[in-house]
PDB file of N, CA and C in Angstrom:
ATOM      1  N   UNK A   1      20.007  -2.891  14.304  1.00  0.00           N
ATOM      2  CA  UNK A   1      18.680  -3.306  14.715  1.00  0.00           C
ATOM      3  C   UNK A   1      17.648  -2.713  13.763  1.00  0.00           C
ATOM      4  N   UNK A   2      16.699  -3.513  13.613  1.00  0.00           N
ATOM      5  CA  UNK A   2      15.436  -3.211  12.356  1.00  0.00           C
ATOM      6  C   UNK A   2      14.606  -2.347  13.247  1.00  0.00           C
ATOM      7  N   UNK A   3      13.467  -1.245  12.456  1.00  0.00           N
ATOM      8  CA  UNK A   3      13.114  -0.716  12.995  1.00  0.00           C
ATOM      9  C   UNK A   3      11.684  -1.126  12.659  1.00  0.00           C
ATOM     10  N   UNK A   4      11.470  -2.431  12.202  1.00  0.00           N
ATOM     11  CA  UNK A   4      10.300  -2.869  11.710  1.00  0.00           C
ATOM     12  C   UNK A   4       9.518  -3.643  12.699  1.00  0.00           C
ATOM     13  N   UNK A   5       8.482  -3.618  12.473  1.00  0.00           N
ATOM     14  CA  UNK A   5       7.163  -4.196  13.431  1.00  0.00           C
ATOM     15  C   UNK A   5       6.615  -5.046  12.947  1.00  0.00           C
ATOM     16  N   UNK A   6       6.299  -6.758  13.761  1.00  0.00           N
ATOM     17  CA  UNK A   6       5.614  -8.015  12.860  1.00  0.00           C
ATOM     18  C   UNK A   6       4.509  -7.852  13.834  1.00  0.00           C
ATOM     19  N   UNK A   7       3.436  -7.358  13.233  1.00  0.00           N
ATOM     20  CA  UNK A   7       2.125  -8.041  14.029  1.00  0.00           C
ATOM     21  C   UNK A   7       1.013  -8.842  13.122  1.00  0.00           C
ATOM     22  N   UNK A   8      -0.095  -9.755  13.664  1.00  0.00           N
ATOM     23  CA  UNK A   8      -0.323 -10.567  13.655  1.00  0.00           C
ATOM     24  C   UNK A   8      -1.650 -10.064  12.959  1.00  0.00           C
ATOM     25  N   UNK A   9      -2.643 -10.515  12.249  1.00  0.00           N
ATOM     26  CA  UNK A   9      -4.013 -10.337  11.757  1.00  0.00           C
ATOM     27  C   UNK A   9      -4.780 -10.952  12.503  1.00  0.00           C
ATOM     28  N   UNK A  10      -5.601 -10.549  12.755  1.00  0.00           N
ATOM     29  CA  UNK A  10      -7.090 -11.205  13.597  1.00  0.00           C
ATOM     30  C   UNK A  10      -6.705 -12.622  12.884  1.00  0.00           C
ATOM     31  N   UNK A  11      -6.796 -12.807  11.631  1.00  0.00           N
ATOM     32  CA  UNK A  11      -7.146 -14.141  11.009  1.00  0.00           C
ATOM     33  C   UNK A  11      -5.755 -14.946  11.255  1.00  0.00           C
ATOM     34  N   UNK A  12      -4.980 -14.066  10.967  1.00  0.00           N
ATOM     35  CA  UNK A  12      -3.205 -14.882  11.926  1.00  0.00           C
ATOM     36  C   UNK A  12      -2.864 -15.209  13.169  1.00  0.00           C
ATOM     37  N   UNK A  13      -3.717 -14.715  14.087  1.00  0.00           N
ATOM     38  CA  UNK A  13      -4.041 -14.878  15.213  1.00  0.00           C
ATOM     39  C   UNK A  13      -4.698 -16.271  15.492  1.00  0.00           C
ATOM     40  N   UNK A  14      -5.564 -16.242  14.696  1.00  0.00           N
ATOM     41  CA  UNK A  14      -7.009 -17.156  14.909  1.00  0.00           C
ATOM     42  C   UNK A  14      -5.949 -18.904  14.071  1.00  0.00           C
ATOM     43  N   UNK A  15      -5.339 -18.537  13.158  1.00  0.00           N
ATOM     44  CA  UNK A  15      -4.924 -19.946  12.395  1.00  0.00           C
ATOM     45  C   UNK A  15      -3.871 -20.346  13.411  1.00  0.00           C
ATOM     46  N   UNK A  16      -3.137 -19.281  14.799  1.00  0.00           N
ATOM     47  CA  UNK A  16      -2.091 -20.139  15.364  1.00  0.00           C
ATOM     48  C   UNK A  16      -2.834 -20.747  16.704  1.00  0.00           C
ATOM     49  N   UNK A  17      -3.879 -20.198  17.015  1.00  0.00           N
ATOM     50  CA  UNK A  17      -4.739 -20.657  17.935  1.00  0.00           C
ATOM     51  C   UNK A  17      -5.169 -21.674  17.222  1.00  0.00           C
ATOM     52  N   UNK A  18      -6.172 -22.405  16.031  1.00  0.00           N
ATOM     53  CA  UNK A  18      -5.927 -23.461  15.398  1.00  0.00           C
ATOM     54  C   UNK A  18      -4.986 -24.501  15.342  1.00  0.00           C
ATOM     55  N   UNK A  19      -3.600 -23.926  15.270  1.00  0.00           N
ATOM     56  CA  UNK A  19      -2.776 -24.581  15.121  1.00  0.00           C
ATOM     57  C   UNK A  19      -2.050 -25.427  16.378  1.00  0.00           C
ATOM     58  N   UNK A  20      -2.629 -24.451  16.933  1.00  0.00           N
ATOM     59  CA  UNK A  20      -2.131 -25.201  18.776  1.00  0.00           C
ATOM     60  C   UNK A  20      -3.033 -25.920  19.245  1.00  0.00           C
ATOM     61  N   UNK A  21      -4.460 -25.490  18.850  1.00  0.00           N
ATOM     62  CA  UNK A  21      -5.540 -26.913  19.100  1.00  0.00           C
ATOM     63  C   UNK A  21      -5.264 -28.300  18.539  1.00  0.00           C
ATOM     64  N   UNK A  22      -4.864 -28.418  17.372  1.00  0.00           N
ATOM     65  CA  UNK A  22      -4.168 -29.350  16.109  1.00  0.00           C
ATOM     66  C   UNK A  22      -3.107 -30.283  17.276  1.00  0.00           C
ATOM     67  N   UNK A  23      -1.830 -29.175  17.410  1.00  0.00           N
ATOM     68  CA  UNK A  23      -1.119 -29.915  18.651  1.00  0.00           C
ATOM     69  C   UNK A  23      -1.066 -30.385  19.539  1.00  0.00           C
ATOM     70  N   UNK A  24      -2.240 -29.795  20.300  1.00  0.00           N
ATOM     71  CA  UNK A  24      -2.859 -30.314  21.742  1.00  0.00           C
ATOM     72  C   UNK A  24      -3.376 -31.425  21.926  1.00  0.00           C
ATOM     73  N   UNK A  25      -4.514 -31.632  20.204  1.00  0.00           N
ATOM     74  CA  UNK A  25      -5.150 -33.009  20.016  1.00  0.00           C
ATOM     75  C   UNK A  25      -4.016 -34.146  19.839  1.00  0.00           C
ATOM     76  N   UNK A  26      -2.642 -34.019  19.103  1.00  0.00           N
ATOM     77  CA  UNK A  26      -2.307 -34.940  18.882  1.00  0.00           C
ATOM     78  C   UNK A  26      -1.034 -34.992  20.503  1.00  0.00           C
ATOM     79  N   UNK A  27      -1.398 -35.127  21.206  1.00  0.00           N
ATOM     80  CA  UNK A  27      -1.455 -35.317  22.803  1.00  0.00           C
ATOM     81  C   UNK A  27       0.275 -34.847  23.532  1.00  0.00           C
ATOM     82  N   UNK A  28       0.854 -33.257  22.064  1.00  0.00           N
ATOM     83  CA  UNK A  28       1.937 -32.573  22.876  1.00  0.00           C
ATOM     84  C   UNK A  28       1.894 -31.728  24.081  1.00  0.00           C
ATOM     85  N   UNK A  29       2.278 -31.822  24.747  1.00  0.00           N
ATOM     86  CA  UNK A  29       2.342 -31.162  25.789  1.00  0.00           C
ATOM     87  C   UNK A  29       2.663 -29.587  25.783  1.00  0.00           C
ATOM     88  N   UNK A  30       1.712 -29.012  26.616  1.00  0.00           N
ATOM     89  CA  UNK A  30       1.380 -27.184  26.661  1.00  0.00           C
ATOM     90  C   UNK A  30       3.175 -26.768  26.348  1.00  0.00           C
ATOM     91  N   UNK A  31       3.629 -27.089  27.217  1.00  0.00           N
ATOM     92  CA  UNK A  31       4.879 -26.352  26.980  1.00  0.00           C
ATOM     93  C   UNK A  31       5.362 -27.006  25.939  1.00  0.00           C
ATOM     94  N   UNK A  32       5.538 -27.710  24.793  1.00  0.00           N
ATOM     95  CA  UNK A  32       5.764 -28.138  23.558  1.00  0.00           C
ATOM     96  C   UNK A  32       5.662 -27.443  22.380  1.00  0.00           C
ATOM     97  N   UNK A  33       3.950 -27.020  22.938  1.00  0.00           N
ATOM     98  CA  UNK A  33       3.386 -25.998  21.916  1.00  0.00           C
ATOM     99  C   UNK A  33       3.770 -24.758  21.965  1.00  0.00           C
ATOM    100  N   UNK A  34       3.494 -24.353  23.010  1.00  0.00           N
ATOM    101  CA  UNK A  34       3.898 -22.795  22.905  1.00  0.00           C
ATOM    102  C   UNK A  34       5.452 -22.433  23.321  1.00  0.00           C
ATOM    103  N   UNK A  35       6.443 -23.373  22.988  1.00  0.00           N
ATOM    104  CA  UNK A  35       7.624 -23.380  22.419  1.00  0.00           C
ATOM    105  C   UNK A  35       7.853 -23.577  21.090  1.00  0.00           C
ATOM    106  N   UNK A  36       7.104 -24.645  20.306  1.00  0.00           N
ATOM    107  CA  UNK A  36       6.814 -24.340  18.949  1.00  0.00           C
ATOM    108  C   UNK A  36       6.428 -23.203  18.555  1.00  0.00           C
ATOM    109  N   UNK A  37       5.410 -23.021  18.748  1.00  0.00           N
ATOM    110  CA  UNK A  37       4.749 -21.322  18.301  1.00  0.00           C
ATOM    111  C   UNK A  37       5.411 -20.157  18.448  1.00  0.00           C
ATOM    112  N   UNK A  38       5.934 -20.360  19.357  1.00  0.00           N
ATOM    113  CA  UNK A  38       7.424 -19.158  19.856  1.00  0.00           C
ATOM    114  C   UNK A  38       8.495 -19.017  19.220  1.00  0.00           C
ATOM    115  N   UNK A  39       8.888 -20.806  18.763  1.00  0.00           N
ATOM    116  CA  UNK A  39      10.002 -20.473  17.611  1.00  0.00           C
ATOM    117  C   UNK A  39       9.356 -20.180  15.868  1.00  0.00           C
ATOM    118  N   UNK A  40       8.061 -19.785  15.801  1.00  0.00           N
ATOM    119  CA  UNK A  40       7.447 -19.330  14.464  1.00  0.00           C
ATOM    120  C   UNK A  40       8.132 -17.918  14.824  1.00  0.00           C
ATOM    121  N   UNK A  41       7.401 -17.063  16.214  1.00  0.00           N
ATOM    122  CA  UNK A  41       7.901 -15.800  16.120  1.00  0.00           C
ATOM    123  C   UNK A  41       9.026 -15.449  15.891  1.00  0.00           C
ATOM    124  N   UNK A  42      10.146 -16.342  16.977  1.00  0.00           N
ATOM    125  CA  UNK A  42      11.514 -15.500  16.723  1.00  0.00           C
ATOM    126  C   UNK A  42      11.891 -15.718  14.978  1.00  0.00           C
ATOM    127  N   UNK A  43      11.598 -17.451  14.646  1.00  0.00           N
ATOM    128  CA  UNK A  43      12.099 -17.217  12.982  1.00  0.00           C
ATOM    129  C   UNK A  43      11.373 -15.544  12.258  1.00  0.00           C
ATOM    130  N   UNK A  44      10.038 -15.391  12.170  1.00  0.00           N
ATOM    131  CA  UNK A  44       9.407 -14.379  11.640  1.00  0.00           C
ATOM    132  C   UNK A  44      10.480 -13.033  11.755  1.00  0.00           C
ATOM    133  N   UNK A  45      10.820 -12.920  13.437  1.00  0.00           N
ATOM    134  CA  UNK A  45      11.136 -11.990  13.255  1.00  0.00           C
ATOM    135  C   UNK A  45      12.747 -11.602  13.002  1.00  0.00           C
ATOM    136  N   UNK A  46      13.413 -12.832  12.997  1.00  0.00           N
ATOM    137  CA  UNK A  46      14.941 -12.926  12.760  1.00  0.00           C
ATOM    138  C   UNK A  46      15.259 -12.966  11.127  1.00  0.00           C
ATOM    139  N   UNK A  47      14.121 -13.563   9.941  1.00  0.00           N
ATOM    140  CA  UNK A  47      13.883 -13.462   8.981  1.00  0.00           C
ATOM    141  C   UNK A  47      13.799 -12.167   8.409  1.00  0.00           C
ATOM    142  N   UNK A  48      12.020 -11.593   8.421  1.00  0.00           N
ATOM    143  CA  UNK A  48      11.498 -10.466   7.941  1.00  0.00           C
ATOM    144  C   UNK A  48      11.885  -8.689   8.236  1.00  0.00           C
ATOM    145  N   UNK A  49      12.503  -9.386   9.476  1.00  0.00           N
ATOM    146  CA  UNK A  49      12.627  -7.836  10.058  1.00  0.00           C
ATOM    147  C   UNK A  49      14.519  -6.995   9.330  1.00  0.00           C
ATOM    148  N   UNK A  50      15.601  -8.858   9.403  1.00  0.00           N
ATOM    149  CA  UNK A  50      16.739  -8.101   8.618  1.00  0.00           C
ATOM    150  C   UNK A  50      16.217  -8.770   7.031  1.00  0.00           C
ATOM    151  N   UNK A  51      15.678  -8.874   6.287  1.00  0.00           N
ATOM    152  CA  UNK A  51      15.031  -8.973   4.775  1.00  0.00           C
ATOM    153  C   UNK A  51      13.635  -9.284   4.457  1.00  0.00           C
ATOM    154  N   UNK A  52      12.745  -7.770   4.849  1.00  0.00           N
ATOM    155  CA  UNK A  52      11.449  -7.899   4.504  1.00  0.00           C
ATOM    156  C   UNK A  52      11.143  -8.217   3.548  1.00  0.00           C
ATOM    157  N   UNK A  53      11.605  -8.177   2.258  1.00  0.00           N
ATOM    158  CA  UNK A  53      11.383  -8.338   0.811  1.00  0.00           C
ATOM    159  C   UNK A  53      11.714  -9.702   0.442  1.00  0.00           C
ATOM    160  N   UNK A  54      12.144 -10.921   1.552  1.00  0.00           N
ATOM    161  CA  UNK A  54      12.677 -12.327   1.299  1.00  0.00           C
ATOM    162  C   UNK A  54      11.763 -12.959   0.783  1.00  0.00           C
ATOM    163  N   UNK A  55      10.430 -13.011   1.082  1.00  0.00           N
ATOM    164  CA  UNK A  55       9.090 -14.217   0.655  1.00  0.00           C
ATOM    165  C   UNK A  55       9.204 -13.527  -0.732  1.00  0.00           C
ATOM    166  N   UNK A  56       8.619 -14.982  -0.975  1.00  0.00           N
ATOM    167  CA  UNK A  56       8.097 -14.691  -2.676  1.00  0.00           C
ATOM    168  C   UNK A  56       7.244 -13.926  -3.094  1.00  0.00           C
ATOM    169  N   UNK A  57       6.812 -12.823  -4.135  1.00  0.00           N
ATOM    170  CA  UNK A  57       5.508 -12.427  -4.496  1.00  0.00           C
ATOM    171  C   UNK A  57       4.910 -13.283  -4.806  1.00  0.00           C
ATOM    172  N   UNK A  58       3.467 -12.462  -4.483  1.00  0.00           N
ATOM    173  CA  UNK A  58       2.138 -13.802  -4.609  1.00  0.00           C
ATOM    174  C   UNK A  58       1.094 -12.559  -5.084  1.00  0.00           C
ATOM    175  N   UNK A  59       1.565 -12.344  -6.803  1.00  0.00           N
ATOM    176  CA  UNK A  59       0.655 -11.746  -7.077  1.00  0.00           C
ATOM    177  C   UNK A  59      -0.831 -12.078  -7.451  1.00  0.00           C
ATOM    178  N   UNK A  60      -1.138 -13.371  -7.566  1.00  0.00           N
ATOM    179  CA  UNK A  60      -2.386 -13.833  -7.193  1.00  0.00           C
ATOM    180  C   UNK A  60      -3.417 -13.242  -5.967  1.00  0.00           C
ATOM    181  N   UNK A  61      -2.659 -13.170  -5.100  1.00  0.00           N
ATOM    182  CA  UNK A  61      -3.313 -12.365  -4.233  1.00  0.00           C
ATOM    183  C   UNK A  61      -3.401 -11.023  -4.244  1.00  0.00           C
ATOM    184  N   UNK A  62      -2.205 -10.426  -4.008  1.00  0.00           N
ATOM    185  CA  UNK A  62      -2.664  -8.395  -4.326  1.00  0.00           C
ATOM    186  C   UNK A  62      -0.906  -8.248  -4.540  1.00  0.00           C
ATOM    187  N   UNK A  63      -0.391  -7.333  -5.463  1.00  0.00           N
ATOM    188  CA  UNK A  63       1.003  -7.000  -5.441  1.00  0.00           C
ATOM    189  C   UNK A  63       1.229  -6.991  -4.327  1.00  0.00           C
ATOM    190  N   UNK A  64       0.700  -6.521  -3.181  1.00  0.00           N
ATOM    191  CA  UNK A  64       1.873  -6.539  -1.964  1.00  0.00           C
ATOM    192  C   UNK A  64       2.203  -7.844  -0.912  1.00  0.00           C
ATOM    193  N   UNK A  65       0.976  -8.991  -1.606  1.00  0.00           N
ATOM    194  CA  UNK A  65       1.512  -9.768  -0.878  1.00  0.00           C
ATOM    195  C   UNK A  65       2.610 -10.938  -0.614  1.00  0.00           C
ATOM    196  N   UNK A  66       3.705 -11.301   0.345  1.00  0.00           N
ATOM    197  CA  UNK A  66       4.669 -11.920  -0.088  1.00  0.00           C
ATOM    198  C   UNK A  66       4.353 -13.167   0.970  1.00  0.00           C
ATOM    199  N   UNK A  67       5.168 -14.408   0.585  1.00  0.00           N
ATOM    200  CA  UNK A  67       4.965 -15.705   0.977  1.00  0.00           C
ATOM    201  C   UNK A  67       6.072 -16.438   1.679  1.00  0.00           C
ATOM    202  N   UNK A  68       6.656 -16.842   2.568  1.00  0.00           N
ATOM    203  CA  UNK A  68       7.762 -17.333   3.719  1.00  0.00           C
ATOM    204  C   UNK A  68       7.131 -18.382   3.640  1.00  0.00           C
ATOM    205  N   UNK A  69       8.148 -19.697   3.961  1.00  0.00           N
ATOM    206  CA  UNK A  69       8.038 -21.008   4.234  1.00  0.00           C
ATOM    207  C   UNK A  69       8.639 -21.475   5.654  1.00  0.00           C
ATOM    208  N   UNK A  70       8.032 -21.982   6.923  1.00  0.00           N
ATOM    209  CA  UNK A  70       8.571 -22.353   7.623  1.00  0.00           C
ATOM    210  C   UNK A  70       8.383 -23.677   8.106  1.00  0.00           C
ATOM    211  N   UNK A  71       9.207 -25.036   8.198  1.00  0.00           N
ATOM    212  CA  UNK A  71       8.492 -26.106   9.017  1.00  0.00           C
ATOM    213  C   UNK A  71       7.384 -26.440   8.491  1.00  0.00           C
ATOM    214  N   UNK A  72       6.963 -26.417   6.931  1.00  0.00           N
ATOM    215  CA  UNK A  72       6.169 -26.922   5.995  1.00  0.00           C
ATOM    216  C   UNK A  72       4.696 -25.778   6.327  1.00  0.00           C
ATOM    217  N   UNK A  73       4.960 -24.783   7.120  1.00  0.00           N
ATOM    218  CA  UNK A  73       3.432 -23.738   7.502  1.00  0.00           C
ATOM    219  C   UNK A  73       3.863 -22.919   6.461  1.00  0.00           C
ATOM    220  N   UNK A  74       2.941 -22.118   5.760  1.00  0.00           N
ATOM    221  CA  UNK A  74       3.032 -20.986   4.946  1.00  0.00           C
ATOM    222  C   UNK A  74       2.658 -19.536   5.614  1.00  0.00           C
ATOM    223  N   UNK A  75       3.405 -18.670   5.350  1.00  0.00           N
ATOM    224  CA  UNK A  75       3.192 -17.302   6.210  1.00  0.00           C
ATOM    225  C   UNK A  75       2.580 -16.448   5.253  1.00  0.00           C
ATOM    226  N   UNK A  76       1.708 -15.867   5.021  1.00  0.00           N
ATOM    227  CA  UNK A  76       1.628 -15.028   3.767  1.00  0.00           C
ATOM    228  C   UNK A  76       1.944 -13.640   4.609  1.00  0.00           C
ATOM    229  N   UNK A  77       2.511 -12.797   4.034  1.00  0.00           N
ATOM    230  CA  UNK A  77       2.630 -11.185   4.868  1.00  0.00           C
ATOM    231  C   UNK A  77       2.962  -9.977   3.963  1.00  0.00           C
ATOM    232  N   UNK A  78       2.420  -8.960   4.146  1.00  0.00           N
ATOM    233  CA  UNK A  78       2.388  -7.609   3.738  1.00  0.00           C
ATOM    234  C   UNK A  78       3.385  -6.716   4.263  1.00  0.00           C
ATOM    235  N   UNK A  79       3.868  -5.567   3.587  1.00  0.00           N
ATOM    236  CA  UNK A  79       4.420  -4.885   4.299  1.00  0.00           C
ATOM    237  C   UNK A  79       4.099  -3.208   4.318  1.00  0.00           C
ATOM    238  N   UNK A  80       3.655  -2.747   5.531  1.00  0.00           N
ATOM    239  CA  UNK A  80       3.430  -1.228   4.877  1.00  0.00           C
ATOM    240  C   UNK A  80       3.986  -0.266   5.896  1.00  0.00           C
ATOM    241  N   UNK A  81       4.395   0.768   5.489  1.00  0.00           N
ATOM    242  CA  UNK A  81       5.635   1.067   6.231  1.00  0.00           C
ATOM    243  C   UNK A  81       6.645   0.722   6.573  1.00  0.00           C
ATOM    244  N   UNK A  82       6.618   0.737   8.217  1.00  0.00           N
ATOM    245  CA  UNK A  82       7.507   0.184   9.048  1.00  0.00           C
ATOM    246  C   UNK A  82       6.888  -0.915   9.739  1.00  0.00           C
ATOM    247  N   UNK A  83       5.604  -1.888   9.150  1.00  0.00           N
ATOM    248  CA  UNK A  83       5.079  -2.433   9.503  1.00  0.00           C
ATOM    249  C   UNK A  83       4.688  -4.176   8.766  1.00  0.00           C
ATOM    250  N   UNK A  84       5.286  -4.899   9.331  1.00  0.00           N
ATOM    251  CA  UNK A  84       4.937  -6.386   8.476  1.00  0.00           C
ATOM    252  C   UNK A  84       4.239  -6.877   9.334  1.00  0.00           C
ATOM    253  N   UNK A  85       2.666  -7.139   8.801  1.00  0.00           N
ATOM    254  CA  UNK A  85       1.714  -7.610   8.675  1.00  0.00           C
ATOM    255  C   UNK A  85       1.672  -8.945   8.502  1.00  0.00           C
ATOM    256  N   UNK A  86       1.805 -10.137   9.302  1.00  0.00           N
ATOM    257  CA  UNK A  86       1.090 -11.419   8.662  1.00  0.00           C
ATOM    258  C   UNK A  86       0.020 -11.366   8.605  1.00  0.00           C
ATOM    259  N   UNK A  87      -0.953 -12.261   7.210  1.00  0.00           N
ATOM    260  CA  UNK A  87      -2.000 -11.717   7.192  1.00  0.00           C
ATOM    261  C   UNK A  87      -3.159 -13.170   7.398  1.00  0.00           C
ATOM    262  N   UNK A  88      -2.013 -14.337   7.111  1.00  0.00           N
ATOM    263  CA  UNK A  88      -2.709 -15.257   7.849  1.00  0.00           C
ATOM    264  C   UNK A  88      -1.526 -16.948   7.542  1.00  0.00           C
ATOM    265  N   UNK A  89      -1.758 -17.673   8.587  1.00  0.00           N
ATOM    266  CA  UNK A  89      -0.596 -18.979   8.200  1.00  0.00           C
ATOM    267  C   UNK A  89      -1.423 -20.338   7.730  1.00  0.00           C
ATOM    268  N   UNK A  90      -1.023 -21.048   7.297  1.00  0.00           N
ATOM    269  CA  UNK A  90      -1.462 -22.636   6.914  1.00  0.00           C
ATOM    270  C   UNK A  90      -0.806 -23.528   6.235  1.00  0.00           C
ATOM    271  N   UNK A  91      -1.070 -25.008   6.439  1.00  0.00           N
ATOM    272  CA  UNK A  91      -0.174 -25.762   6.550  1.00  0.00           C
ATOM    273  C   UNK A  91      -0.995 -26.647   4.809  1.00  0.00           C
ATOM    274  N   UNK A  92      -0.477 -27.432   4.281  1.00  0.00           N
ATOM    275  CA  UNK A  92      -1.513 -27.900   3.165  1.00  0.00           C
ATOM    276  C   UNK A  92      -2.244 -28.843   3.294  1.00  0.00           C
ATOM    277  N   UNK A  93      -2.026 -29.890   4.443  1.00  0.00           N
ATOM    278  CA  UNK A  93      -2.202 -31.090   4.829  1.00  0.00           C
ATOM    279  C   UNK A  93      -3.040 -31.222   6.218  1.00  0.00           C
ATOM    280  N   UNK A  94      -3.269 -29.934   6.680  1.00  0.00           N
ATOM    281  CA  UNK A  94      -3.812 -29.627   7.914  1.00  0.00           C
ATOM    282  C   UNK A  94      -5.330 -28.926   7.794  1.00  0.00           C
ATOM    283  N   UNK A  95      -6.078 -29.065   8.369  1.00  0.00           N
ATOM    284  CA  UNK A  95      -7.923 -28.832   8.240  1.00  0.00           C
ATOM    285  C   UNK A  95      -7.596 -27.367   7.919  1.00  0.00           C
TER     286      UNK A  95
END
């Protein structure tokens, strides 16, 4: 078992709340969504937690930040410590 921690950024927070408004409009049903959104977490954390170092560097942004692909959303996330940071998600085709 990993001894690592995925939490969420205000602004990672705010793009999956976005992202479930997005879903809601196109007329899925509550429990749809936040079964979608649920399977972002477990991937995140079945991913990052046994190979934090898997996303790509994205030194464009700052050396530490790395990049995961899921279901066409982009994860960008940090890691410091014992701690992975998403720091925010988005899709390319989506507002």
């Amino acid at each position: 078992m990993s001894d690592l921690t995925i939490v969420f950024s205000p602004r990672a927070k705010q793009r999956l709340e976005e992202i479930a408004e997005y879903l809601y409009q196109q007329n899925l049903s509550k429990e749809f969504v936040i079964d979608y959104l649920n399977r972002f977490e477990t991937w995140l954390e079945t991913l990052l937690c046994q190979f934090p170092e898997s996303g790509t560097p994205m030194p464009e942004y700052a050396d530490d930040i790395r990049r995961v692909v899921y279901k066409k959303f982009t994860f960008l996330y940090r890691m410091k410590n014992n701690v992975i940071e998403i720091l925010t998600i988005y899709r390319e085709n989506l507002p």
